[in-house]
PDB file of N, CA and C in Angstrom:
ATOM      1  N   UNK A   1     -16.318  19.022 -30.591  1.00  0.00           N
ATOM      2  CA  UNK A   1     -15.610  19.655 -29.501  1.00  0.00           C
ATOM      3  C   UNK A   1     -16.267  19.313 -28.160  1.00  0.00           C
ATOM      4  N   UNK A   2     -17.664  19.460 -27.932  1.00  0.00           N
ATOM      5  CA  UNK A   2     -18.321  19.000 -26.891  1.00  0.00           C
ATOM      6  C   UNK A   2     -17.811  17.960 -26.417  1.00  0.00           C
ATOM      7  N   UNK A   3     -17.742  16.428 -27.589  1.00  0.00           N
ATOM      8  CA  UNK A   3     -17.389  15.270 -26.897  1.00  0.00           C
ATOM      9  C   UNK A   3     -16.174  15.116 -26.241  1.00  0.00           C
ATOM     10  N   UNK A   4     -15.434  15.715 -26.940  1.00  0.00           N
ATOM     11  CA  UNK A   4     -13.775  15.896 -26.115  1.00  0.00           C
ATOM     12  C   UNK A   4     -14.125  16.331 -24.578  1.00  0.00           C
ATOM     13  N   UNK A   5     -14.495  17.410 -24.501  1.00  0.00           N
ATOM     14  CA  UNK A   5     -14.703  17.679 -23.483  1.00  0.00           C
ATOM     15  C   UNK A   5     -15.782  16.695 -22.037  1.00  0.00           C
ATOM     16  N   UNK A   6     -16.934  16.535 -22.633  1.00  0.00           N
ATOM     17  CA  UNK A   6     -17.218  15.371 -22.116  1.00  0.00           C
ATOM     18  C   UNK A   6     -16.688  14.249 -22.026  1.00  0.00           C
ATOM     19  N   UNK A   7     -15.674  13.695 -22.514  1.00  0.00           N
ATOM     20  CA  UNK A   7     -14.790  12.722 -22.503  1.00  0.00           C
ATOM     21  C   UNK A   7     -13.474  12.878 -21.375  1.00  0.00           C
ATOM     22  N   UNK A   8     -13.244  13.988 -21.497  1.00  0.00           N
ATOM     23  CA  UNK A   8     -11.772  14.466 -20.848  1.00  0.00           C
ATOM     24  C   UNK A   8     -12.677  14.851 -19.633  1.00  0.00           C
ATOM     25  N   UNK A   9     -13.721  14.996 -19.071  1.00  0.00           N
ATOM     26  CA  UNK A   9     -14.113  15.331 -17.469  1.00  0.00           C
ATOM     27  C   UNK A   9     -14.356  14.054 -17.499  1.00  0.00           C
ATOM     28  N   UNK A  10     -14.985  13.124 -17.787  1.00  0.00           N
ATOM     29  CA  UNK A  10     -15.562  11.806 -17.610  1.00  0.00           C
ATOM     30  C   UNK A  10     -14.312  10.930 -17.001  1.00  0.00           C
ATOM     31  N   UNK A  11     -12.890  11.363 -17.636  1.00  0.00           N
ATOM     32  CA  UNK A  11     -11.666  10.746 -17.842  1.00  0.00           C
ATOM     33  C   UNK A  11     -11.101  11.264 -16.273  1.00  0.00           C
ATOM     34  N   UNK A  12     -11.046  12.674 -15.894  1.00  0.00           N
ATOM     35  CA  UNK A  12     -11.116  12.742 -15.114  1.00  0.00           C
ATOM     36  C   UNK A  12     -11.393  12.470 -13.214  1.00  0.00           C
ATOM     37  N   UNK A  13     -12.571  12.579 -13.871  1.00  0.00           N
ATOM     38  CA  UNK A  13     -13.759  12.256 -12.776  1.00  0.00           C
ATOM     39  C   UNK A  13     -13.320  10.709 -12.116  1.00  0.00           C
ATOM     40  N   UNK A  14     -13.112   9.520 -13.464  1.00  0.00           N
ATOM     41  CA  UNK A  14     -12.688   8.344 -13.340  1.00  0.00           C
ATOM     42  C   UNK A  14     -11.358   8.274 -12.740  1.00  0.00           C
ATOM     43  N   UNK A  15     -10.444   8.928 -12.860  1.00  0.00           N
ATOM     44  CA  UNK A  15      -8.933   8.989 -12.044  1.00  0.00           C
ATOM     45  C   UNK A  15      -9.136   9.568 -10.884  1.00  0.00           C
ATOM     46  N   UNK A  16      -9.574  10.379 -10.127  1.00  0.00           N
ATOM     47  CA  UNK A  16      -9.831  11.049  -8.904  1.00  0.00           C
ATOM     48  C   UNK A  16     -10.433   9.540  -8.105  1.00  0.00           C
ATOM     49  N   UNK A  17     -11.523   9.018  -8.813  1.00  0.00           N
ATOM     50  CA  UNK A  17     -12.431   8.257  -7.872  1.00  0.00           C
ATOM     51  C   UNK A  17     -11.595   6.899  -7.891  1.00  0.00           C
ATOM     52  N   UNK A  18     -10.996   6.288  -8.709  1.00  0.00           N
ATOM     53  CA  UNK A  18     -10.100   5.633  -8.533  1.00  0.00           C
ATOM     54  C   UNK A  18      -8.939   5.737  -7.204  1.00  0.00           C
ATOM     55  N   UNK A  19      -8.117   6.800  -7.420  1.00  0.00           N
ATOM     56  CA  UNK A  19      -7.423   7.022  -6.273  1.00  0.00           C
ATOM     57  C   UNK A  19      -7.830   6.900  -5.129  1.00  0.00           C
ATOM     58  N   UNK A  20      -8.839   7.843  -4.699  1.00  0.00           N
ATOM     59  CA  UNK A  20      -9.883   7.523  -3.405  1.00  0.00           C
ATOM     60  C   UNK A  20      -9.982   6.313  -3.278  1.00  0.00           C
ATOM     61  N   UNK A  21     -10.723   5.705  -3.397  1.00  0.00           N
ATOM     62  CA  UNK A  21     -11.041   3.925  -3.434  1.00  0.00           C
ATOM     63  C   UNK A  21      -9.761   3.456  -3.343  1.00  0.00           C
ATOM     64  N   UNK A  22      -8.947   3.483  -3.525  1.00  0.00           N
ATOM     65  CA  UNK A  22      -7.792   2.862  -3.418  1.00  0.00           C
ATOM     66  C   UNK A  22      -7.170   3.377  -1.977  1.00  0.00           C
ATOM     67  N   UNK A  23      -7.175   4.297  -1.256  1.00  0.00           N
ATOM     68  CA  UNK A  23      -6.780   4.980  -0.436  1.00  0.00           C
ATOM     69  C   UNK A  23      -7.173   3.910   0.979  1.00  0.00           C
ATOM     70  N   UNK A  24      -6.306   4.248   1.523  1.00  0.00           N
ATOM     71  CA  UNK A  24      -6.612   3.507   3.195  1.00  0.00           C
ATOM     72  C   UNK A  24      -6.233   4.175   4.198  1.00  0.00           C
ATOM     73  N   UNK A  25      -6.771   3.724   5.148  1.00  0.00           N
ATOM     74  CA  UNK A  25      -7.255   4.731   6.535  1.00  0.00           C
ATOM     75  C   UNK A  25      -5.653   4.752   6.959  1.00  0.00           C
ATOM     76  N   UNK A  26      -5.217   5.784   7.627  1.00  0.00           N
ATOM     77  CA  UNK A  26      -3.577   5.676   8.252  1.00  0.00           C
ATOM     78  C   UNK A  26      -3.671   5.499   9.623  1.00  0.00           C
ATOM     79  N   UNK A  27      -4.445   6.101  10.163  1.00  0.00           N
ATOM     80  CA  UNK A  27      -4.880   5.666  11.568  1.00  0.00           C
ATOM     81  C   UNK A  27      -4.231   4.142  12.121  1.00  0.00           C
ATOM     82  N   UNK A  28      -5.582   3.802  11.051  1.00  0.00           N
ATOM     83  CA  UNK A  28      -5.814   2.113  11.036  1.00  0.00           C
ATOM     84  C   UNK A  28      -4.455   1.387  10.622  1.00  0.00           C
ATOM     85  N   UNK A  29      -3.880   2.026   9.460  1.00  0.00           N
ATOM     86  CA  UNK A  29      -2.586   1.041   9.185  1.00  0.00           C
ATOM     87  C   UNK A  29      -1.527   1.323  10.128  1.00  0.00           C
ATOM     88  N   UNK A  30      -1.514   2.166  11.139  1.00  0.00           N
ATOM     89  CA  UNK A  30      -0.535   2.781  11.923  1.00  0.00           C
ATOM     90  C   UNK A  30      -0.682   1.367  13.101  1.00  0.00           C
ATOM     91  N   UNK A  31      -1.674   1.109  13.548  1.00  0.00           N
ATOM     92  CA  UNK A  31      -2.607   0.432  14.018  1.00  0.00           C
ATOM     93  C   UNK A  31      -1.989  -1.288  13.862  1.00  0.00           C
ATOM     94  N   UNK A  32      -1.985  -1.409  12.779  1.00  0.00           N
ATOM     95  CA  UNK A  32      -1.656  -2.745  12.325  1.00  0.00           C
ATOM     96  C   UNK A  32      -0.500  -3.138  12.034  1.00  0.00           C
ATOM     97  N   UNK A  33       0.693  -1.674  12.085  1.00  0.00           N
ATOM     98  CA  UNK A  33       1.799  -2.004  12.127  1.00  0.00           C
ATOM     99  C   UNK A  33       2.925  -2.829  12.691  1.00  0.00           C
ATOM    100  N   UNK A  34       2.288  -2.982  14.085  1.00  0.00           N
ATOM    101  CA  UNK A  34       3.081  -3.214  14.609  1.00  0.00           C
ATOM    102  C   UNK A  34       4.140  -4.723  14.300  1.00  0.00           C
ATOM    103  N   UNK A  35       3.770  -5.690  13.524  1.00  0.00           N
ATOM    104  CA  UNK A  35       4.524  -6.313  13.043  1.00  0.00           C
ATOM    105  C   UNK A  35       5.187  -5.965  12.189  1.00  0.00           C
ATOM    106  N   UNK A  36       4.966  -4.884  11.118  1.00  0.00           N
ATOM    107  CA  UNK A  36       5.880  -4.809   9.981  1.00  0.00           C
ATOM    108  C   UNK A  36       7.178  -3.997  10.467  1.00  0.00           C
ATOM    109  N   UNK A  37       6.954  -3.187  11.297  1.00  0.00           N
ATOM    110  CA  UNK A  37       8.181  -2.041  12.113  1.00  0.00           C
ATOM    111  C   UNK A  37       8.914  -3.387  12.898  1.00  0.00           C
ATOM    112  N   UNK A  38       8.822  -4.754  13.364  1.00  0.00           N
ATOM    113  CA  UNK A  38       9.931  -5.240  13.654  1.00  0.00           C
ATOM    114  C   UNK A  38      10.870  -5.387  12.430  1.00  0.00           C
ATOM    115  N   UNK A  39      11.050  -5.264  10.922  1.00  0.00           N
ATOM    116  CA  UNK A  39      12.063  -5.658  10.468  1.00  0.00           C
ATOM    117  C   UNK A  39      12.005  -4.401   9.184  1.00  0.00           C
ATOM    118  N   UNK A  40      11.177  -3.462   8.802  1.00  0.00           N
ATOM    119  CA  UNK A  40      10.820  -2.380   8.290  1.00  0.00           C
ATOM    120  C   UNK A  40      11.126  -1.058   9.170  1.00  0.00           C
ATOM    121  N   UNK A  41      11.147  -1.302  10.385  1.00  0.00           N
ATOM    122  CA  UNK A  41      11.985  -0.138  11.472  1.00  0.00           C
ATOM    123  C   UNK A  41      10.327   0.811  11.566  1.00  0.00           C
ATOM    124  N   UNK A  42      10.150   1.206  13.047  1.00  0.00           N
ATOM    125  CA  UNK A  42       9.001   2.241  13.658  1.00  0.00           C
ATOM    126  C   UNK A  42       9.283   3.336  12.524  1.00  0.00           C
ATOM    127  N   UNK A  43       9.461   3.853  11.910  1.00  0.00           N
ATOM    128  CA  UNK A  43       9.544   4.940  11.382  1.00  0.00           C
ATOM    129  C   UNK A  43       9.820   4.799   9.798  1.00  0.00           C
ATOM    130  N   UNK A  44       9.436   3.720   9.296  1.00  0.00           N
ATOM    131  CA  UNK A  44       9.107   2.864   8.045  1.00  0.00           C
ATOM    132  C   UNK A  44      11.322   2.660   7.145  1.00  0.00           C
ATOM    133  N   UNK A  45      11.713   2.993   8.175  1.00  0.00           N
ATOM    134  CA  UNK A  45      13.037   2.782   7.791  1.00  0.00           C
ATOM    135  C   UNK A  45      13.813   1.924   7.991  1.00  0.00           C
ATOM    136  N   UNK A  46      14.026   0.924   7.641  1.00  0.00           N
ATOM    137  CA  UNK A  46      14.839  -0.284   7.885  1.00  0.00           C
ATOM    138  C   UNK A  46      15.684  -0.186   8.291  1.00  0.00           C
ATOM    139  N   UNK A  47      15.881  -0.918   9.692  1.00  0.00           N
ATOM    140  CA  UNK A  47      17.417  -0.804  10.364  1.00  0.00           C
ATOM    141  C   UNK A  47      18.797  -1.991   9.354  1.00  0.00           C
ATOM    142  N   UNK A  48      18.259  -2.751   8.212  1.00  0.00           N
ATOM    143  CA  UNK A  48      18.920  -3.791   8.109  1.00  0.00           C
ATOM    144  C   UNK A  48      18.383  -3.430   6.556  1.00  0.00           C
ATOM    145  N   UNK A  49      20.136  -3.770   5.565  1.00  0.00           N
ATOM    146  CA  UNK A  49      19.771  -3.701   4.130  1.00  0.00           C
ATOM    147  C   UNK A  49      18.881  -4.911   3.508  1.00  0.00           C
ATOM    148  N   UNK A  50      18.256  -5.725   4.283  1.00  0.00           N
ATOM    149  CA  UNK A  50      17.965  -7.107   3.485  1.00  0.00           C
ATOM    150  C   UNK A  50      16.511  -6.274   3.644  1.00  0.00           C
ATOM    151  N   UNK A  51      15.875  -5.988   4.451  1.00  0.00           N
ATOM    152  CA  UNK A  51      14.233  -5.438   4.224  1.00  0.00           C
ATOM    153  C   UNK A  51      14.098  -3.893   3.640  1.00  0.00           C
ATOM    154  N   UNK A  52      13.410  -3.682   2.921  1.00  0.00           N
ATOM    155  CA  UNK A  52      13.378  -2.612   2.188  1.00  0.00           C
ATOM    156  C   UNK A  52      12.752  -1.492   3.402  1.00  0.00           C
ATOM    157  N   UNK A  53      12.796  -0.167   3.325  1.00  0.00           N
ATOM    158  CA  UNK A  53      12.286   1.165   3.513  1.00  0.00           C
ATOM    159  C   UNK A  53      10.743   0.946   2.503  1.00  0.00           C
ATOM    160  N   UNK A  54      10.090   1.394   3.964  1.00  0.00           N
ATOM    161  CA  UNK A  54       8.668   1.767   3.123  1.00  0.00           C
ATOM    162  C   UNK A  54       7.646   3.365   3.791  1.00  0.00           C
ATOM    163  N   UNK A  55       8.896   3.947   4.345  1.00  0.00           N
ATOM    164  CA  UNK A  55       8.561   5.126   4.907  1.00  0.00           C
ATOM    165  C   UNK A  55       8.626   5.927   3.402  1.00  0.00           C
ATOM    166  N   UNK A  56       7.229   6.086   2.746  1.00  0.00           N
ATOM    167  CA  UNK A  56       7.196   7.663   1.532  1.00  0.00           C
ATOM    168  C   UNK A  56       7.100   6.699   0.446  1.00  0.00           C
ATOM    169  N   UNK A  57       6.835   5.589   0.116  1.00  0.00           N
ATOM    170  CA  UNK A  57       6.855   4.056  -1.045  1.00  0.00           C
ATOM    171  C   UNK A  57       5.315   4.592  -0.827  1.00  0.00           C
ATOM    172  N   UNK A  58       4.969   4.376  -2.526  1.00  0.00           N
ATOM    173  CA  UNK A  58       4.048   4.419  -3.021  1.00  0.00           C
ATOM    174  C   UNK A  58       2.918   3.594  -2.942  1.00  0.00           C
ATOM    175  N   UNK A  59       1.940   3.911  -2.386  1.00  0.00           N
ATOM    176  CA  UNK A  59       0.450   3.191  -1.471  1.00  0.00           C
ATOM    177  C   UNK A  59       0.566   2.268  -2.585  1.00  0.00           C
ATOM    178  N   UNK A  60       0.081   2.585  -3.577  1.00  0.00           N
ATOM    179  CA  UNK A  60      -0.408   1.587  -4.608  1.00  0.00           C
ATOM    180  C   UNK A  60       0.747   0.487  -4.885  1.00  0.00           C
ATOM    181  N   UNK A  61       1.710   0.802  -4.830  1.00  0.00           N
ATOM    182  CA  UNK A  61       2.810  -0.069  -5.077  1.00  0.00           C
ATOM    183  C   UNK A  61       2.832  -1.624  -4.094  1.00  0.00           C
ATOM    184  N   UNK A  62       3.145  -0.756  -2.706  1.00  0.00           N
ATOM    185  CA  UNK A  62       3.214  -1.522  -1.762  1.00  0.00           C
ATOM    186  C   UNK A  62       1.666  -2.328  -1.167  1.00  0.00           C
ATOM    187  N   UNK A  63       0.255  -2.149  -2.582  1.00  0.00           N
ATOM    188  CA  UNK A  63      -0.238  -3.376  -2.355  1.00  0.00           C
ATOM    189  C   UNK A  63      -0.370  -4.335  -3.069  1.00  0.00           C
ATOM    190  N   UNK A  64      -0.144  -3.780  -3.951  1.00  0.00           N
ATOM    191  CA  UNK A  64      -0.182  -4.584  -5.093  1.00  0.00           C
ATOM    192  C   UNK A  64       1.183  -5.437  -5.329  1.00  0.00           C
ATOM    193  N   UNK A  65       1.974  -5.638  -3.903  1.00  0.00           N
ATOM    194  CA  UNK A  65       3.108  -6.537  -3.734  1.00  0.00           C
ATOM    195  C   UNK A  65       2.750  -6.973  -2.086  1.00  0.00           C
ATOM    196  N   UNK A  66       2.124  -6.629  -1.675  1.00  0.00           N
ATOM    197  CA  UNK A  66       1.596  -7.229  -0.448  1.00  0.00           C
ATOM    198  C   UNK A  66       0.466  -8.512  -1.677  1.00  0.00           C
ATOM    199  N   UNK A  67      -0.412  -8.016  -2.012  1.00  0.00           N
ATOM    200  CA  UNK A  67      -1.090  -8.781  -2.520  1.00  0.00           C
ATOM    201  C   UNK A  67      -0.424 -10.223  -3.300  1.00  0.00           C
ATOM    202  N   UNK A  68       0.880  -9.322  -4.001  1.00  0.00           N
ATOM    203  CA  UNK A  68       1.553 -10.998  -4.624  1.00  0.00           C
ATOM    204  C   UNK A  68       2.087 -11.680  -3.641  1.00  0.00           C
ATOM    205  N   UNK A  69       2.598 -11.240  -2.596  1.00  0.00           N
ATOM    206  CA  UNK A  69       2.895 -12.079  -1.848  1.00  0.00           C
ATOM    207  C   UNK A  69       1.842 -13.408  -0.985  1.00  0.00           C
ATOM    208  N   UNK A  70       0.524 -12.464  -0.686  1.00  0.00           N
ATOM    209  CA  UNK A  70      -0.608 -13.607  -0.186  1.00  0.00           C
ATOM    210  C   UNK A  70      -0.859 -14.325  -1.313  1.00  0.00           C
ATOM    211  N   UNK A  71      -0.764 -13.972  -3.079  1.00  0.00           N
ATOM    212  CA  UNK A  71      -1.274 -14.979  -3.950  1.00  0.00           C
ATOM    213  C   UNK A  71      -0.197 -15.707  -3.920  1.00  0.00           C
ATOM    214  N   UNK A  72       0.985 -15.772  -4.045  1.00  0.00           N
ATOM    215  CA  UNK A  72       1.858 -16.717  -4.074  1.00  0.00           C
ATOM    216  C   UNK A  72       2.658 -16.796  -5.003  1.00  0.00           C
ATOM    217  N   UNK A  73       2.235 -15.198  -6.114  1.00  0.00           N
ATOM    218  CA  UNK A  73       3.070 -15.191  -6.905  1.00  0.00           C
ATOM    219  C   UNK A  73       4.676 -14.381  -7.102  1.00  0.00           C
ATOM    220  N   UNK A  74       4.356 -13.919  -5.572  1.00  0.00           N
ATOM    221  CA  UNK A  74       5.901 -13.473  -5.426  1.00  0.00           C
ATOM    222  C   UNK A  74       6.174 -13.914  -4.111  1.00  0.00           C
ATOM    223  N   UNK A  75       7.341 -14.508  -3.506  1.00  0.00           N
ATOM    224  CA  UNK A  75       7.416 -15.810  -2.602  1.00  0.00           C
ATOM    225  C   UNK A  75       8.580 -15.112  -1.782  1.00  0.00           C
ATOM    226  N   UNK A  76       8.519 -14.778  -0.252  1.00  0.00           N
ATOM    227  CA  UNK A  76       9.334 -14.537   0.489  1.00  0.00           C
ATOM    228  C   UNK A  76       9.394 -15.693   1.906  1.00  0.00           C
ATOM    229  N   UNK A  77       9.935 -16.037   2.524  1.00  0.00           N
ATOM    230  CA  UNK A  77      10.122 -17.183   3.400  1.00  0.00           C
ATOM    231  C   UNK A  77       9.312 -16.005   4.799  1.00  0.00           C
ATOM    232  N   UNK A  78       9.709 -15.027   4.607  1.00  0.00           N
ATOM    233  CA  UNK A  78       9.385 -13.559   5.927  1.00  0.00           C
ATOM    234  C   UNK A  78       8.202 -13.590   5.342  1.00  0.00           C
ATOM    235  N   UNK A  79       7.660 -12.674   4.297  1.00  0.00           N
ATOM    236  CA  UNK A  79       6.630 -11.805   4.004  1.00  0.00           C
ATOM    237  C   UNK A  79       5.376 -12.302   3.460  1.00  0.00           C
ATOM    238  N   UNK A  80       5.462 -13.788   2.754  1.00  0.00           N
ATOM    239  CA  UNK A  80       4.390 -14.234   2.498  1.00  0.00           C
ATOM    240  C   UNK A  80       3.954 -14.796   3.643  1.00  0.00           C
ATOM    241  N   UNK A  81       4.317 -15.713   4.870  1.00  0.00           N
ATOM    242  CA  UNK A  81       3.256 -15.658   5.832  1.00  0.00           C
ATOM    243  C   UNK A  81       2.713 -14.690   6.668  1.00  0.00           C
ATOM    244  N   UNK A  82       3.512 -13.296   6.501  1.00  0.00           N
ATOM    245  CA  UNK A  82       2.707 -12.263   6.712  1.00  0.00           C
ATOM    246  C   UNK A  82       1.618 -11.562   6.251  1.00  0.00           C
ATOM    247  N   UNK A  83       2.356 -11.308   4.859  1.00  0.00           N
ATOM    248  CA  UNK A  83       0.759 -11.188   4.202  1.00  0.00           C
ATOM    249  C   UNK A  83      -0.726 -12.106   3.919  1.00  0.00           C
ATOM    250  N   UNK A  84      -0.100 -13.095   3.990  1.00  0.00           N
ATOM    251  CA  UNK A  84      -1.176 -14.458   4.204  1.00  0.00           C
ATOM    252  C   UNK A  84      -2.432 -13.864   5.458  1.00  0.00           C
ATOM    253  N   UNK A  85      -2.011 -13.171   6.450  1.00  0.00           N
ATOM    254  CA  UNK A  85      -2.941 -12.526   7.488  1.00  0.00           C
ATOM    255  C   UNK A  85      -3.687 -11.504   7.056  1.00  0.00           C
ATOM    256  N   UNK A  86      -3.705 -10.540   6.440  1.00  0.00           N
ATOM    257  CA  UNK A  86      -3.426  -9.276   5.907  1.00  0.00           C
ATOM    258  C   UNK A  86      -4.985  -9.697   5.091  1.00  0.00           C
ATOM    259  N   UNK A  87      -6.232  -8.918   5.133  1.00  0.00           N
ATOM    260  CA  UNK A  87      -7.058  -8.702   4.639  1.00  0.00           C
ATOM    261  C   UNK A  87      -6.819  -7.407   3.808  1.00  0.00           C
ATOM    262  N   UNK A  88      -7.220  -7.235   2.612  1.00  0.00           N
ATOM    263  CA  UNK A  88      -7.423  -6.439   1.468  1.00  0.00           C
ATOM    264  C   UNK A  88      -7.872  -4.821   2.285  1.00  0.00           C
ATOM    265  N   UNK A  89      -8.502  -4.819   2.431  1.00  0.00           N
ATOM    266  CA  UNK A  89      -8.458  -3.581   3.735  1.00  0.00           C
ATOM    267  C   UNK A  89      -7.325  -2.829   4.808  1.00  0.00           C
ATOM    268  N   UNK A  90      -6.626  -4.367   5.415  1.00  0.00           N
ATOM    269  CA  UNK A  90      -5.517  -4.207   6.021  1.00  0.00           C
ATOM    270  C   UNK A  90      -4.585  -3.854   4.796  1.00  0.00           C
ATOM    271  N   UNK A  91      -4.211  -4.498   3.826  1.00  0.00           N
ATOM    272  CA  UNK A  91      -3.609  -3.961   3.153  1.00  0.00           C
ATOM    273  C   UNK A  91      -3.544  -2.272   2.544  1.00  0.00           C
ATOM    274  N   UNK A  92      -4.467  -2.138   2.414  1.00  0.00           N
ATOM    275  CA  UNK A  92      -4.659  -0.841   1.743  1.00  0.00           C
ATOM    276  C   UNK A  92      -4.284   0.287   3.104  1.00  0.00           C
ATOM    277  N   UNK A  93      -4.532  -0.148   4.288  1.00  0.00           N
ATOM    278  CA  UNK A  93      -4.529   0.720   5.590  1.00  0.00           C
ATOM    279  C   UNK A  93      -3.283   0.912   5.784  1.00  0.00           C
ATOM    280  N   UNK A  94      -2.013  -0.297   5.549  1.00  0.00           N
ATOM    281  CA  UNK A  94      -0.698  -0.068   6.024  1.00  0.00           C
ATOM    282  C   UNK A  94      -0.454   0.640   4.904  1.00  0.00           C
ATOM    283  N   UNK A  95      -0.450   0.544   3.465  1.00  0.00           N
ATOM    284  CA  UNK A  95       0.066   1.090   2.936  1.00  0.00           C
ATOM    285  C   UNK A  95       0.009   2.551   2.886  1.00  0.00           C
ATOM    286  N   UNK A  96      -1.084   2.932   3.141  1.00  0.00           N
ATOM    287  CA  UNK A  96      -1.767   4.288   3.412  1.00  0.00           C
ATOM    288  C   UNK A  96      -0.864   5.177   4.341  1.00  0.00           C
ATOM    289  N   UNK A  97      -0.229   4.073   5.567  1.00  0.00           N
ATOM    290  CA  UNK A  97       0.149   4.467   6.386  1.00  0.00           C
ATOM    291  C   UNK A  97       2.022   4.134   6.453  1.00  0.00           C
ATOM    292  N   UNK A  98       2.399   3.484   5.690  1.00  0.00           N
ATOM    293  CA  UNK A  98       3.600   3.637   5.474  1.00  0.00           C
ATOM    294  C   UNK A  98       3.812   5.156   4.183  1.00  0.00           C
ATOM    295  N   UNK A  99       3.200   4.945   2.938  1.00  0.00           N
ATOM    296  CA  UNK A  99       2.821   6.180   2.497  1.00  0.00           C
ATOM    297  C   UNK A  99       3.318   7.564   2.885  1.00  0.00           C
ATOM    298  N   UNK A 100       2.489   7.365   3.975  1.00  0.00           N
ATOM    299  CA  UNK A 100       2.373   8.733   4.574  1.00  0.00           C
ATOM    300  C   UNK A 100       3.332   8.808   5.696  1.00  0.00           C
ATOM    301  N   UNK A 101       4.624   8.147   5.743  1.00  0.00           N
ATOM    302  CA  UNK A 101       5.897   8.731   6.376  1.00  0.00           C
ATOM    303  C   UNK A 101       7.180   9.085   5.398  1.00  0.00           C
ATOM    304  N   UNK A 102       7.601   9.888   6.074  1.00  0.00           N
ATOM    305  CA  UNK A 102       8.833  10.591   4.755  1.00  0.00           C
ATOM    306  C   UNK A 102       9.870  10.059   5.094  1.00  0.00           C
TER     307      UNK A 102
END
């Protein structure tokens, strides 16, 4: 019974600190926006159906597709030379900060 329990806080402990670490400053991605709000809209809402809404899109989501786009394994003519700029930091900051609009 002990080990369960030591197992299931350990399990814990490991998902909390995960999230954190993954988390990015909003400040900062607010900051760095300013290119993505020309075709994502100031208020993470797309004025135009061809670019997606990323006002309330899930941090983790939206880097881990920023990221395919700088590897090259998901290919936009727009978004991969954008993300091509986009340091791993920057990434995590916009997303943080698109995230965190409803």
């Amino acid at each position: 019974m002990k080990k369960i329990i030591v197992i299931a806080a350990l399990a814990a402990g490991m998902g909390s600190f995960g999230s954190a670490a993954a988390a990015g400053d909003v400040a900062a991605g607010k900051a760095k926006a300013g290119v993505c709000v020309a075709c994502h809209g100031a208020a993470g809402i797309s004025p135009n159906a061809l670019w997606p809404n990323l006002a309330g899109q899930h941090a983790d989501y939206m880097v881990k597709q920023l990221k395919a786009f700088k590897a090259g394994t998901r290919k936009d003519p727009l978004m991969s030379p954008q993300a091509a700029q986009l340091s791993d930091q920057d990434m995590e900051n916009l997303a943080a900060y698109f995230a965190s609009l409803k």
